[in-house]
N, C-alpha and C. Protein backbone atom coordinates (compact mmCIF):
# COMPACT_ATOMS: atom_id res chain seq x y z
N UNK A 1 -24.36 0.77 -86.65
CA UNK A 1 -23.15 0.51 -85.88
C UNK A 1 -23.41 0.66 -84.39
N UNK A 2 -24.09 1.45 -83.83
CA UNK A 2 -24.61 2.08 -82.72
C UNK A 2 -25.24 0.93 -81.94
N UNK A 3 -25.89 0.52 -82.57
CA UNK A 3 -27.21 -1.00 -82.24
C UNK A 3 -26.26 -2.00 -82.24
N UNK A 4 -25.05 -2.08 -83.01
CA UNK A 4 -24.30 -3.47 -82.98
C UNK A 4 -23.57 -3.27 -81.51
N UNK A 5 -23.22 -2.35 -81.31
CA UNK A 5 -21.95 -2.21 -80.05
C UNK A 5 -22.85 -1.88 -78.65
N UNK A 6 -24.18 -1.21 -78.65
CA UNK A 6 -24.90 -2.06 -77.87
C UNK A 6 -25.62 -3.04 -77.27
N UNK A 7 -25.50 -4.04 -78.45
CA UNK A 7 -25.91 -5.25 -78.35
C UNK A 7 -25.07 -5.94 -77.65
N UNK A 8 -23.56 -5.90 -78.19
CA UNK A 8 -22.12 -6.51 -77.41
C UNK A 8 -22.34 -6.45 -76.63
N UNK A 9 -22.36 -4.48 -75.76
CA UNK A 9 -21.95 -4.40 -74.40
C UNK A 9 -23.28 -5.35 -73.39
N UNK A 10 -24.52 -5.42 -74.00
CA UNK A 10 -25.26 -6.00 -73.42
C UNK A 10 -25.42 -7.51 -73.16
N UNK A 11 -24.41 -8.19 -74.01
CA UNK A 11 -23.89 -9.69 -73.94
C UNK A 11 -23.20 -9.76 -73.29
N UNK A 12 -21.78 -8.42 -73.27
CA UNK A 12 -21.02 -8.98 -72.43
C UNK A 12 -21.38 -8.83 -71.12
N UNK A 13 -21.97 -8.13 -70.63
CA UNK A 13 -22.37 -7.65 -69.50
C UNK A 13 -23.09 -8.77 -68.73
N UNK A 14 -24.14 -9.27 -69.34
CA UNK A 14 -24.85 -10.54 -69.05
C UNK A 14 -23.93 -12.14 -69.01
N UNK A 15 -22.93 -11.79 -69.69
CA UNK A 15 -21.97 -13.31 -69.35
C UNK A 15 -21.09 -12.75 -68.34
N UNK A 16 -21.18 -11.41 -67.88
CA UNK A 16 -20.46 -10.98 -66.75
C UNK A 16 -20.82 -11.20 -65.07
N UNK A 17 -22.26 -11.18 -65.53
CA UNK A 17 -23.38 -10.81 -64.52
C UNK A 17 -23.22 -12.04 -63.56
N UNK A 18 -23.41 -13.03 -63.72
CA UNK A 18 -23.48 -14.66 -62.68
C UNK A 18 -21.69 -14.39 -62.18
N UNK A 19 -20.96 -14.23 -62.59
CA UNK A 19 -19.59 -14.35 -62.27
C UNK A 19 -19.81 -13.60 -61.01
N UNK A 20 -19.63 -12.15 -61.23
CA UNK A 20 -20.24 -11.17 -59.98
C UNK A 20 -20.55 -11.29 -59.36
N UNK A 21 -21.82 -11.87 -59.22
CA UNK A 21 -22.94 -11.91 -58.45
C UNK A 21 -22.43 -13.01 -57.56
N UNK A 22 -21.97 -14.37 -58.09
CA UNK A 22 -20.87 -15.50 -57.44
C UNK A 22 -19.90 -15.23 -56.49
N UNK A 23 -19.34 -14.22 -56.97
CA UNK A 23 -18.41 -13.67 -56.16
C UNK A 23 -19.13 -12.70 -54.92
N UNK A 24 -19.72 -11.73 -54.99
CA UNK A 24 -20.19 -10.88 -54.11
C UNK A 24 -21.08 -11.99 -53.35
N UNK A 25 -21.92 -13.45 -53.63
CA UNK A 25 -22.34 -13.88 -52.37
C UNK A 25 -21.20 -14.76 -51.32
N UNK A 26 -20.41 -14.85 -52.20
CA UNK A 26 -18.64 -15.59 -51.70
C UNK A 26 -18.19 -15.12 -49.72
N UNK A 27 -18.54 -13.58 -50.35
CA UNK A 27 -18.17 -12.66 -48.85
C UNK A 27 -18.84 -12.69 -48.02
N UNK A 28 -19.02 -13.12 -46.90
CA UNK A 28 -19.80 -12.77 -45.23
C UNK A 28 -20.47 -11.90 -45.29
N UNK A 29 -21.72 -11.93 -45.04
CA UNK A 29 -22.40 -10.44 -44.40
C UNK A 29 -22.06 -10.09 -43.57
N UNK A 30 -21.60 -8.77 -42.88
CA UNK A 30 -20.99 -8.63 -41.36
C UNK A 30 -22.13 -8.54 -40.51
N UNK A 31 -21.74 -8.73 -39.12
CA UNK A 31 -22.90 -9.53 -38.11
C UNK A 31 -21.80 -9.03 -36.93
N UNK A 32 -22.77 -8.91 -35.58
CA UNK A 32 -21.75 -8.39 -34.46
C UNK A 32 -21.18 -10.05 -33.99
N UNK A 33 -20.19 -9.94 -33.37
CA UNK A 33 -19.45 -11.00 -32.98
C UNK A 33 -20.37 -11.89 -31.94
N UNK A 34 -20.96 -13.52 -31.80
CA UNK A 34 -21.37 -14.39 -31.20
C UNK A 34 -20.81 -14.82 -30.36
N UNK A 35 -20.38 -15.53 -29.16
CA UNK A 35 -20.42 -16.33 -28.13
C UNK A 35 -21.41 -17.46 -28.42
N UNK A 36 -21.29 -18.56 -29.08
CA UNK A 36 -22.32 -19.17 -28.60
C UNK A 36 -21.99 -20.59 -27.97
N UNK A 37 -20.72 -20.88 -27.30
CA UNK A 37 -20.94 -21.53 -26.18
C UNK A 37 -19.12 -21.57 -25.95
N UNK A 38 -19.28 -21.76 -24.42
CA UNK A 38 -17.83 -21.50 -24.10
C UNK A 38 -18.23 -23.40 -23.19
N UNK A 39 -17.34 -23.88 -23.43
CA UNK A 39 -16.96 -25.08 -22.97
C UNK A 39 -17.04 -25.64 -21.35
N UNK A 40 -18.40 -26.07 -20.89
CA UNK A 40 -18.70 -26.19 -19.65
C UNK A 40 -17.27 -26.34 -18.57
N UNK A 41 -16.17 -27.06 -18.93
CA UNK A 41 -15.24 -27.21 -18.18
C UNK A 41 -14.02 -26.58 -18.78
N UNK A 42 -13.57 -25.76 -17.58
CA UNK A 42 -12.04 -25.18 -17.50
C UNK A 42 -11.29 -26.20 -17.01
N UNK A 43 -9.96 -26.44 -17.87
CA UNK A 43 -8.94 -26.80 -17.17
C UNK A 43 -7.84 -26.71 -17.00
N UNK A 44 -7.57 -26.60 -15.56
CA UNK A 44 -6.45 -26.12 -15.30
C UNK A 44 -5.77 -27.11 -14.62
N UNK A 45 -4.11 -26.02 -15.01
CA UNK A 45 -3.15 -26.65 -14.70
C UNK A 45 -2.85 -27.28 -13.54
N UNK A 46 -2.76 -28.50 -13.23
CA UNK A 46 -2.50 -29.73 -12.23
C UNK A 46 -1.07 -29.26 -11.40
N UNK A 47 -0.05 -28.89 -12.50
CA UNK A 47 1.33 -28.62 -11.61
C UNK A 47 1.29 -27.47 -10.53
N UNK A 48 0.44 -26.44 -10.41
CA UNK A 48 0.48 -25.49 -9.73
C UNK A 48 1.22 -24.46 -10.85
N UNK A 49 1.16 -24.24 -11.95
CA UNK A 49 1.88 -23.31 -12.60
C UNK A 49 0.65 -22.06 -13.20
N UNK A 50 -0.49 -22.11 -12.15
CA UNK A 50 -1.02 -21.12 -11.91
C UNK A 50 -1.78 -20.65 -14.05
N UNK A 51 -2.29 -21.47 -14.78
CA UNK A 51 -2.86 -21.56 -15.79
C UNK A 51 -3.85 -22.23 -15.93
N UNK A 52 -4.77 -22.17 -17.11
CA UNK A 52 -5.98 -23.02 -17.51
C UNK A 52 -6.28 -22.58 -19.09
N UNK A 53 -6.91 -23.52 -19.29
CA UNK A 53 -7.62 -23.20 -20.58
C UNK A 53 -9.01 -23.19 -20.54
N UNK A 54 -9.26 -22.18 -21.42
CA UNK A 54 -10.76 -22.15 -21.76
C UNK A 54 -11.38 -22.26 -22.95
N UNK A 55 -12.10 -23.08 -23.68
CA UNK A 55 -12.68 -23.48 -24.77
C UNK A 55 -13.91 -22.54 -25.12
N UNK A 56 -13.91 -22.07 -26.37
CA UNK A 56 -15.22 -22.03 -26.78
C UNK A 56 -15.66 -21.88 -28.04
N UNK A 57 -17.17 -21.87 -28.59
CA UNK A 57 -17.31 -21.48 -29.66
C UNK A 57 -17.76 -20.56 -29.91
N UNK A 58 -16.90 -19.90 -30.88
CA UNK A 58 -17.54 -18.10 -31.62
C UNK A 58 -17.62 -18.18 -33.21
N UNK A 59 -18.06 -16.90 -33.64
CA UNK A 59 -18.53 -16.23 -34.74
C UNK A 59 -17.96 -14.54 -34.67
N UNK A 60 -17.01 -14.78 -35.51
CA UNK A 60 -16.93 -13.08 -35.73
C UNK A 60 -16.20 -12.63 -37.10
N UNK A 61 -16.07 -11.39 -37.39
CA UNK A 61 -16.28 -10.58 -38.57
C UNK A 61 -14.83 -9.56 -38.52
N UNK A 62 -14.18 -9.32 -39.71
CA UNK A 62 -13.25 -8.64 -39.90
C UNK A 62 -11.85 -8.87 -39.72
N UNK A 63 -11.34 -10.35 -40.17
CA UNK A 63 -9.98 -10.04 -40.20
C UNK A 63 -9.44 -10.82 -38.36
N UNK A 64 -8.46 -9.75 -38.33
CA UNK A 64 -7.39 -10.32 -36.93
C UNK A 64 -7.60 -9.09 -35.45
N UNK A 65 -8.71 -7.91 -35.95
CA UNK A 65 -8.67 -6.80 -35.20
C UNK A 65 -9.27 -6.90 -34.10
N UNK A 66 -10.20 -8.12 -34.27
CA UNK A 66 -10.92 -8.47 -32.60
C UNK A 66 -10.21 -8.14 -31.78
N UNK A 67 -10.52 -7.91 -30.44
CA UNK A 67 -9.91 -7.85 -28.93
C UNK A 67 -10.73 -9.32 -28.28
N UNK A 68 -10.11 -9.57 -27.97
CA UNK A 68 -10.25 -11.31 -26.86
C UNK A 68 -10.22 -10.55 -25.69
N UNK A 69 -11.22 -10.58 -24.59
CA UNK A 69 -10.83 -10.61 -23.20
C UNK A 69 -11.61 -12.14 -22.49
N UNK A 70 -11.15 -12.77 -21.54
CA UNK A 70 -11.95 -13.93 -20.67
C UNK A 70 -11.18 -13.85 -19.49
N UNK A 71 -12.42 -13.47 -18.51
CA UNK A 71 -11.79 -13.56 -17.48
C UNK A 71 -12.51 -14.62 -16.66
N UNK A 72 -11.75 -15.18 -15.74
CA UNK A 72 -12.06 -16.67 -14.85
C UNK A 72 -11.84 -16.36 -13.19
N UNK A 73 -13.01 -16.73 -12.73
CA UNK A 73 -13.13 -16.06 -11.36
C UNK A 73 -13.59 -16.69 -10.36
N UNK A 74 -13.06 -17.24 -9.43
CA UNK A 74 -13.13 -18.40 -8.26
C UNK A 74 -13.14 -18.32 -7.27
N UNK A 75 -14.57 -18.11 -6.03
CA UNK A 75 -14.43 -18.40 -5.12
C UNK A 75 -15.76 -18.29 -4.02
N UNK A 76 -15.89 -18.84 -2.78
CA UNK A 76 -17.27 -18.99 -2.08
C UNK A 76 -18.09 -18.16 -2.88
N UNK A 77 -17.65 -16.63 -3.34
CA UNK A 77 -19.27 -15.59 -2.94
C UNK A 77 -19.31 -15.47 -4.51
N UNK A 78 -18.29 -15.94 -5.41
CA UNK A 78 -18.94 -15.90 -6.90
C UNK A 78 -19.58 -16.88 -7.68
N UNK A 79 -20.84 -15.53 -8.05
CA UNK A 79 -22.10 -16.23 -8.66
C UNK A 79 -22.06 -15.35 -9.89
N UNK A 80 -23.17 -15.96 -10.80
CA UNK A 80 -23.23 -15.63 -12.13
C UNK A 80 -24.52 -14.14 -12.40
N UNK A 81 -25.00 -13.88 -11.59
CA UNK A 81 -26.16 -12.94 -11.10
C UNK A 81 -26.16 -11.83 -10.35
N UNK A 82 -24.98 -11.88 -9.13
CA UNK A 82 -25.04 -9.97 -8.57
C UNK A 82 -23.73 -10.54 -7.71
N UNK A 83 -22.60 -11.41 -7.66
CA UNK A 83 -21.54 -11.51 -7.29
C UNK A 83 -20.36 -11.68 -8.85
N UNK A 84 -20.23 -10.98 -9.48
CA UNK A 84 -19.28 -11.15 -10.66
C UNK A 84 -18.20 -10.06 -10.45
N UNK A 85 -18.14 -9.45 -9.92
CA UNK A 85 -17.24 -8.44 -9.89
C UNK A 85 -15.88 -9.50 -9.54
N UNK A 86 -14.65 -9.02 -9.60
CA UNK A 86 -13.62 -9.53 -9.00
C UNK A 86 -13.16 -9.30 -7.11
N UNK A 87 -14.07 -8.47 -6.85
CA UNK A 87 -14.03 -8.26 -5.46
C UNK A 87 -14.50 -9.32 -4.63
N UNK A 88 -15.46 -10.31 -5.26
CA UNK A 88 -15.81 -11.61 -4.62
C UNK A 88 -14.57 -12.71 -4.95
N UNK A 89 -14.23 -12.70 -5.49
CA UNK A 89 -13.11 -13.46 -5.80
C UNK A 89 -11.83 -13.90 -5.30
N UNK A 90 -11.56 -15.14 -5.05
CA UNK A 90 -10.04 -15.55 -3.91
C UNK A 90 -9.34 -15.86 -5.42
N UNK A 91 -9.22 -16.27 -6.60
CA UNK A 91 -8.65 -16.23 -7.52
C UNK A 91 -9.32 -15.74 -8.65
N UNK A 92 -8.53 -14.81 -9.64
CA UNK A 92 -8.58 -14.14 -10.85
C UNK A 92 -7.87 -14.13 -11.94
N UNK A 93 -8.27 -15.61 -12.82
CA UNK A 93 -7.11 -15.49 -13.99
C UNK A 93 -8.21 -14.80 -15.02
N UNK A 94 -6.79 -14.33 -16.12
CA UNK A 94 -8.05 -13.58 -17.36
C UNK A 94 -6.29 -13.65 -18.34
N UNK A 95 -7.13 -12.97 -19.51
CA UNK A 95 -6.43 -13.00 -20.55
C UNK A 95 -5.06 -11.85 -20.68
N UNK A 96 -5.41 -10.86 -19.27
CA UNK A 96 -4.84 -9.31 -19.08
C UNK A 96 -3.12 -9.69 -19.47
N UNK A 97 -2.64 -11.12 -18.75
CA UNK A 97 -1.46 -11.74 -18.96
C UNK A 97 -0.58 -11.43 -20.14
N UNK A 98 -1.38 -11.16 -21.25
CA UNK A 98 -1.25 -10.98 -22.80
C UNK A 98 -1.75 -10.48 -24.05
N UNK A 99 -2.21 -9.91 -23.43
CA UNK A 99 -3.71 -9.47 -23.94
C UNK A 99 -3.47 -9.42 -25.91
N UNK A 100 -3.97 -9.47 -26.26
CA UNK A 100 -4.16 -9.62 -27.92
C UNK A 100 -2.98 -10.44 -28.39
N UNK A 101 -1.93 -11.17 -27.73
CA UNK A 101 -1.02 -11.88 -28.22
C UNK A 101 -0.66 -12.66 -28.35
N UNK A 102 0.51 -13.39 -29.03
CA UNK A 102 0.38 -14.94 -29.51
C UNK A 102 -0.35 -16.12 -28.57
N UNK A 103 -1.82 -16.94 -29.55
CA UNK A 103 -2.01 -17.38 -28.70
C UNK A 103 -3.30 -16.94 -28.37
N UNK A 104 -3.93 -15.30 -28.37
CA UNK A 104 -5.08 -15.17 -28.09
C UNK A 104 -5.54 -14.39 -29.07
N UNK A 105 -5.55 -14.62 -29.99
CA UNK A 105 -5.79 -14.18 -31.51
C UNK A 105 -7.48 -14.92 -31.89
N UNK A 106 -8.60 -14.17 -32.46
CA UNK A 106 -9.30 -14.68 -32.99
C UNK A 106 -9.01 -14.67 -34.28
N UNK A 107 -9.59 -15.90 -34.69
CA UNK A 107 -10.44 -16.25 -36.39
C UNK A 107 -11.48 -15.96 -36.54
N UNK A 108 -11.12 -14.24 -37.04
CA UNK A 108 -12.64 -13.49 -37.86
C UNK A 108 -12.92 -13.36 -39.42
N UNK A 109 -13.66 -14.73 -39.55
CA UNK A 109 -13.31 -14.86 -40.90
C UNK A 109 -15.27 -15.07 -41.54
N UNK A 110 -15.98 -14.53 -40.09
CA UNK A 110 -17.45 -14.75 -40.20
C UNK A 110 -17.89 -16.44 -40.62
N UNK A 111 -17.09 -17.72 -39.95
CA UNK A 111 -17.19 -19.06 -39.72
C UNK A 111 -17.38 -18.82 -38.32
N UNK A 112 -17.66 -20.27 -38.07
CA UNK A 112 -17.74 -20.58 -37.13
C UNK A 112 -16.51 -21.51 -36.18
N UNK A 113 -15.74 -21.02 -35.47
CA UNK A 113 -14.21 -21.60 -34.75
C UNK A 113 -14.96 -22.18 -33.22
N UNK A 114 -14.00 -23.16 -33.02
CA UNK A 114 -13.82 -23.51 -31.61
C UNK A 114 -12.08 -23.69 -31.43
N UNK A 115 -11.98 -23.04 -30.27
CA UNK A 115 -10.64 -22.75 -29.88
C UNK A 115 -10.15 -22.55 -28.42
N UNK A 116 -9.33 -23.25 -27.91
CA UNK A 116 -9.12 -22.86 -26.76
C UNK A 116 -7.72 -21.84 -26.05
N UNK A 117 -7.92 -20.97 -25.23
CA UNK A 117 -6.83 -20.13 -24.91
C UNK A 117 -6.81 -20.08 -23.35
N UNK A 118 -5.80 -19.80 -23.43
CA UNK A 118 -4.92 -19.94 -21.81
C UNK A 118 -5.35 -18.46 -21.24
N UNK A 119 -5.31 -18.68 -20.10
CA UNK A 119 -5.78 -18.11 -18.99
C UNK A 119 -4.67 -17.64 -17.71
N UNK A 120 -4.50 -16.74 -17.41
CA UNK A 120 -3.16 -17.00 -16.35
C UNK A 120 -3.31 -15.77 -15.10
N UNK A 121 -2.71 -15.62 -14.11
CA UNK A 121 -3.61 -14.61 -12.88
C UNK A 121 -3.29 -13.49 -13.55
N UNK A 122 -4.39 -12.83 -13.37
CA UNK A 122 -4.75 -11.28 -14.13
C UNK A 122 -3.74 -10.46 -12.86
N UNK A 123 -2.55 -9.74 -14.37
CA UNK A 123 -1.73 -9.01 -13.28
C UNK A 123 -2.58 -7.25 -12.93
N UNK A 124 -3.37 -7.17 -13.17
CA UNK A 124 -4.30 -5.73 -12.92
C UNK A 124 -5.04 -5.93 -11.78
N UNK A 125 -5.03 -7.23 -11.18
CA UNK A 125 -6.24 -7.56 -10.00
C UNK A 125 -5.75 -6.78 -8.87
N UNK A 126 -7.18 -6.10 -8.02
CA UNK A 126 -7.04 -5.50 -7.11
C UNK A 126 -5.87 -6.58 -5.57
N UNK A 127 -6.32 -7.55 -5.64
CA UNK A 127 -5.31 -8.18 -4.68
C UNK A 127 -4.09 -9.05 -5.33
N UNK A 128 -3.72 -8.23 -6.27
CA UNK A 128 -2.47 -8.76 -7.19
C UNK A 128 -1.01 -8.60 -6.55
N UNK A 129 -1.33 -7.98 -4.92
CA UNK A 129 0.24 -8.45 -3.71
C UNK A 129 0.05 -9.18 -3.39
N UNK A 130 -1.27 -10.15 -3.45
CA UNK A 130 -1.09 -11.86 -2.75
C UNK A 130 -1.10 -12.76 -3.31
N UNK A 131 -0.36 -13.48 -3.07
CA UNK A 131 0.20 -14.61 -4.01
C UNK A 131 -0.68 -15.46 -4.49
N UNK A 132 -0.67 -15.84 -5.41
CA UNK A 132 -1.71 -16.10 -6.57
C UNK A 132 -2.04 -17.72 -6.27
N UNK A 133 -3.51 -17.66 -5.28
CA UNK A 133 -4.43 -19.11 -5.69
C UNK A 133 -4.29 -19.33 -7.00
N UNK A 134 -3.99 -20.54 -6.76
CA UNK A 134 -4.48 -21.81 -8.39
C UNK A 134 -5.80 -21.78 -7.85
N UNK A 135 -6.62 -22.05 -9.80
CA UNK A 135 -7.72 -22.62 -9.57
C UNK A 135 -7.67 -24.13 -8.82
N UNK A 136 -8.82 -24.19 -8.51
CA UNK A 136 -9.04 -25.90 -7.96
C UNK A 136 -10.63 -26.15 -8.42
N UNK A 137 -10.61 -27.56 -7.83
CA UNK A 137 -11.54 -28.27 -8.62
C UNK A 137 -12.79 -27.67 -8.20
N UNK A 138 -13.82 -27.36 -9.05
CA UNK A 138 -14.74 -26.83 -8.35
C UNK A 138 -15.63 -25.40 -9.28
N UNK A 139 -16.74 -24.63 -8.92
CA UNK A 139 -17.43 -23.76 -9.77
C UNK A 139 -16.69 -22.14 -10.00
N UNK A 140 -16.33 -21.77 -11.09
CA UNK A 140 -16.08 -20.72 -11.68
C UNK A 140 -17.00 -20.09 -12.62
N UNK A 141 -17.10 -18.49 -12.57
CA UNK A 141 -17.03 -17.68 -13.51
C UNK A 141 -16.39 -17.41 -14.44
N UNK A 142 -17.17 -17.64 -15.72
CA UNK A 142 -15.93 -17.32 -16.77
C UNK A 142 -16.68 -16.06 -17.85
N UNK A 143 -16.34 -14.80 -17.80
CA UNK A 143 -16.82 -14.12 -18.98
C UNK A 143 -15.74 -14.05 -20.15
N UNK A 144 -16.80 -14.43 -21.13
CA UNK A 144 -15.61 -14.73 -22.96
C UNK A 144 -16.49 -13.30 -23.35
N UNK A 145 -15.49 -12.24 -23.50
CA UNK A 145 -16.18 -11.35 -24.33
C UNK A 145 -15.13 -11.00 -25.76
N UNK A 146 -15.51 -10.64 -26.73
CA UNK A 146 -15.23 -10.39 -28.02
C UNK A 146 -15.85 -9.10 -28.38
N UNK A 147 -14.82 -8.43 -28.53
CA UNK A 147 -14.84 -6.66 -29.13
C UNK A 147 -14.55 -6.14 -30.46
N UNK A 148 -15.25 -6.64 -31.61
CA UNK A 148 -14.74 -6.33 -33.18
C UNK A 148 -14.22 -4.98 -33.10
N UNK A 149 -13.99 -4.82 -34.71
CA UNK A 149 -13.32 -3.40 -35.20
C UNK A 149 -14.40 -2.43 -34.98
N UNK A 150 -16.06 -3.00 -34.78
CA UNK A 150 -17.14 -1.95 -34.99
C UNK A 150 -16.95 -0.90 -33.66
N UNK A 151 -16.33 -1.66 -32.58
CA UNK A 151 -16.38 -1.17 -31.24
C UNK A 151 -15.26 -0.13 -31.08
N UNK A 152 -16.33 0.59 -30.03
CA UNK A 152 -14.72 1.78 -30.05
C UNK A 152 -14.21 1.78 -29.01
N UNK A 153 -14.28 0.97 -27.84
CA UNK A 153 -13.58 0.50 -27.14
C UNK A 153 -13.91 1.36 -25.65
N UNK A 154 -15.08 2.32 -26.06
CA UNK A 154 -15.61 3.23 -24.74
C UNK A 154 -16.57 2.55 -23.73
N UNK A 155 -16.26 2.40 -22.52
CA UNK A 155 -17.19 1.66 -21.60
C UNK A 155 -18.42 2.15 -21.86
N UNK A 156 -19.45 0.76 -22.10
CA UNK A 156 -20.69 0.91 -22.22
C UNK A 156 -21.21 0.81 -23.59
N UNK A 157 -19.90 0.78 -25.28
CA UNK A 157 -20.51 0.69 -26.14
C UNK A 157 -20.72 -0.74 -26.55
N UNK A 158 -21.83 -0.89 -26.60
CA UNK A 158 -22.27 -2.41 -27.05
C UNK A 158 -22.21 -3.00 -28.69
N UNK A 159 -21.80 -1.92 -29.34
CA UNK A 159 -21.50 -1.99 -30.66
C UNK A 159 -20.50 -2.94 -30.98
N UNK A 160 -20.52 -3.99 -31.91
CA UNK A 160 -19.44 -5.02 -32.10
C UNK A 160 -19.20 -5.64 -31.09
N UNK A 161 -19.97 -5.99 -29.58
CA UNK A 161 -19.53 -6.68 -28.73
C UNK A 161 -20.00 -7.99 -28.80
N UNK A 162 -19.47 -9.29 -28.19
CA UNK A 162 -20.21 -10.53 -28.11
C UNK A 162 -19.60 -10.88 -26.75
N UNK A 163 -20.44 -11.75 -26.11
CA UNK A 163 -20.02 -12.42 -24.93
C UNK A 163 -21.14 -13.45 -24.45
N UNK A 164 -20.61 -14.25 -23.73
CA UNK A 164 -21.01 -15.28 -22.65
C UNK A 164 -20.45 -15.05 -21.56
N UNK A 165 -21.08 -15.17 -20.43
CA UNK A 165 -21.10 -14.91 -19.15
C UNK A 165 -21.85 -15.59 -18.05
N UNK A 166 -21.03 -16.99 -17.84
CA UNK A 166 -22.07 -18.07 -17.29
C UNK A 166 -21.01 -19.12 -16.40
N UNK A 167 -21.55 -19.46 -15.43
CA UNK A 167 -20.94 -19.92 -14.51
C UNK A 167 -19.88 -21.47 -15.14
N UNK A 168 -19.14 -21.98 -14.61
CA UNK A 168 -18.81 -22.98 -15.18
C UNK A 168 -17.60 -23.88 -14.33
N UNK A 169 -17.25 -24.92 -14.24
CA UNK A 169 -16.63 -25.91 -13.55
C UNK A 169 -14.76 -25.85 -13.95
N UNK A 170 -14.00 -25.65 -12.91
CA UNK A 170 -12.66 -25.70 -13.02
C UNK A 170 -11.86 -27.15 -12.72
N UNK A 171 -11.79 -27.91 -13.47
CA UNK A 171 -11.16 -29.69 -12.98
C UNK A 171 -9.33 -29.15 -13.10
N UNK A 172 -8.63 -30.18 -12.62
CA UNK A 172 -7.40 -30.21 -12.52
C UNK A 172 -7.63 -31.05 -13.90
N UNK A 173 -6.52 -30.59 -14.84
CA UNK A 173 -5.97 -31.40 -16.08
C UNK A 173 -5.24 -32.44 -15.66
């Protein structure tokens, strides 16, 4: 009797086994969040209503918990190499407008998305009493960074972070 009911469990187990195994390769391996290309041209808004969009493509892991930040930065002395700060900057839009909300939501579903999100003058900017340059036509900074659930959100941890950080062109829409 002993030999019969381990024989079962060993059938069933084996017509169990491919199902499983089907399923467990089904799920994403988790991977820190990608940048791998943000959309050579920003564009912004033509009316003067002080917006733009920015395109790009990512890769990330876990659900809706990402943090989105992109900030967009315009002017003579910003470069992509030792002028990025916002202190070089005559305009500063970024995502600060809204930060994680409708609208700037990633798809972390470990695919691959292209998506574009609006941009609007970052109300935290150090010269945020002067009235807010529109972009215009011409070269911007844009950093797309992406902060998964791995990150704990302490300056300097690189854990779960992704970004691009590369110069790029602002046209009127």
């Amino acid at each position: 009797m002993l030999k019969k009911v381990l024989v079962i469990g060993a059938v069933t187990a084996l017509a169990l086994a491919p199902a499983a195994s089907a399923k467990a390769a089904a799920k994403p391996t988790y991977a820190p969040p990608v940048v791998s290309n943000v959309i050579p041209v920003v564009v912004a808004d033509p009316t003067g209503a002080a917006s733009a969009v920015v395109r790009a493509t990512y890769t990330c892991f876990g659900g809706s918990s990402a943090h989105l930040y992109i900030g967009v930065k315009q002017g003579p002395q910003i470069n992509a190499t030792d002028h990025t700060s916002s202190q070089y900057a005559n305009t500063f839009f970024s995502t600060n407008w809204n930060s994680d909300g409708p609208g700037l939501t990633l798809t972390c579903d470990g695919k691959q998305h292209t998506q574009g999100f609006v941009v609007k003058p970052d109300p935290y900017w150090a010269h945020g009493g002067d009235p807010v340059v529109p972009l215009h036509n011409g070269p911007v900074f844009v950093q797309f960074c992406i902060f998964d659930f791995t990150n704990s959100g302490v300056e300097g941890d690189e854990t779960g972070f992704g970004f691009n950080y590369s110069m790029k062109k602002a046209v009127l829409g």
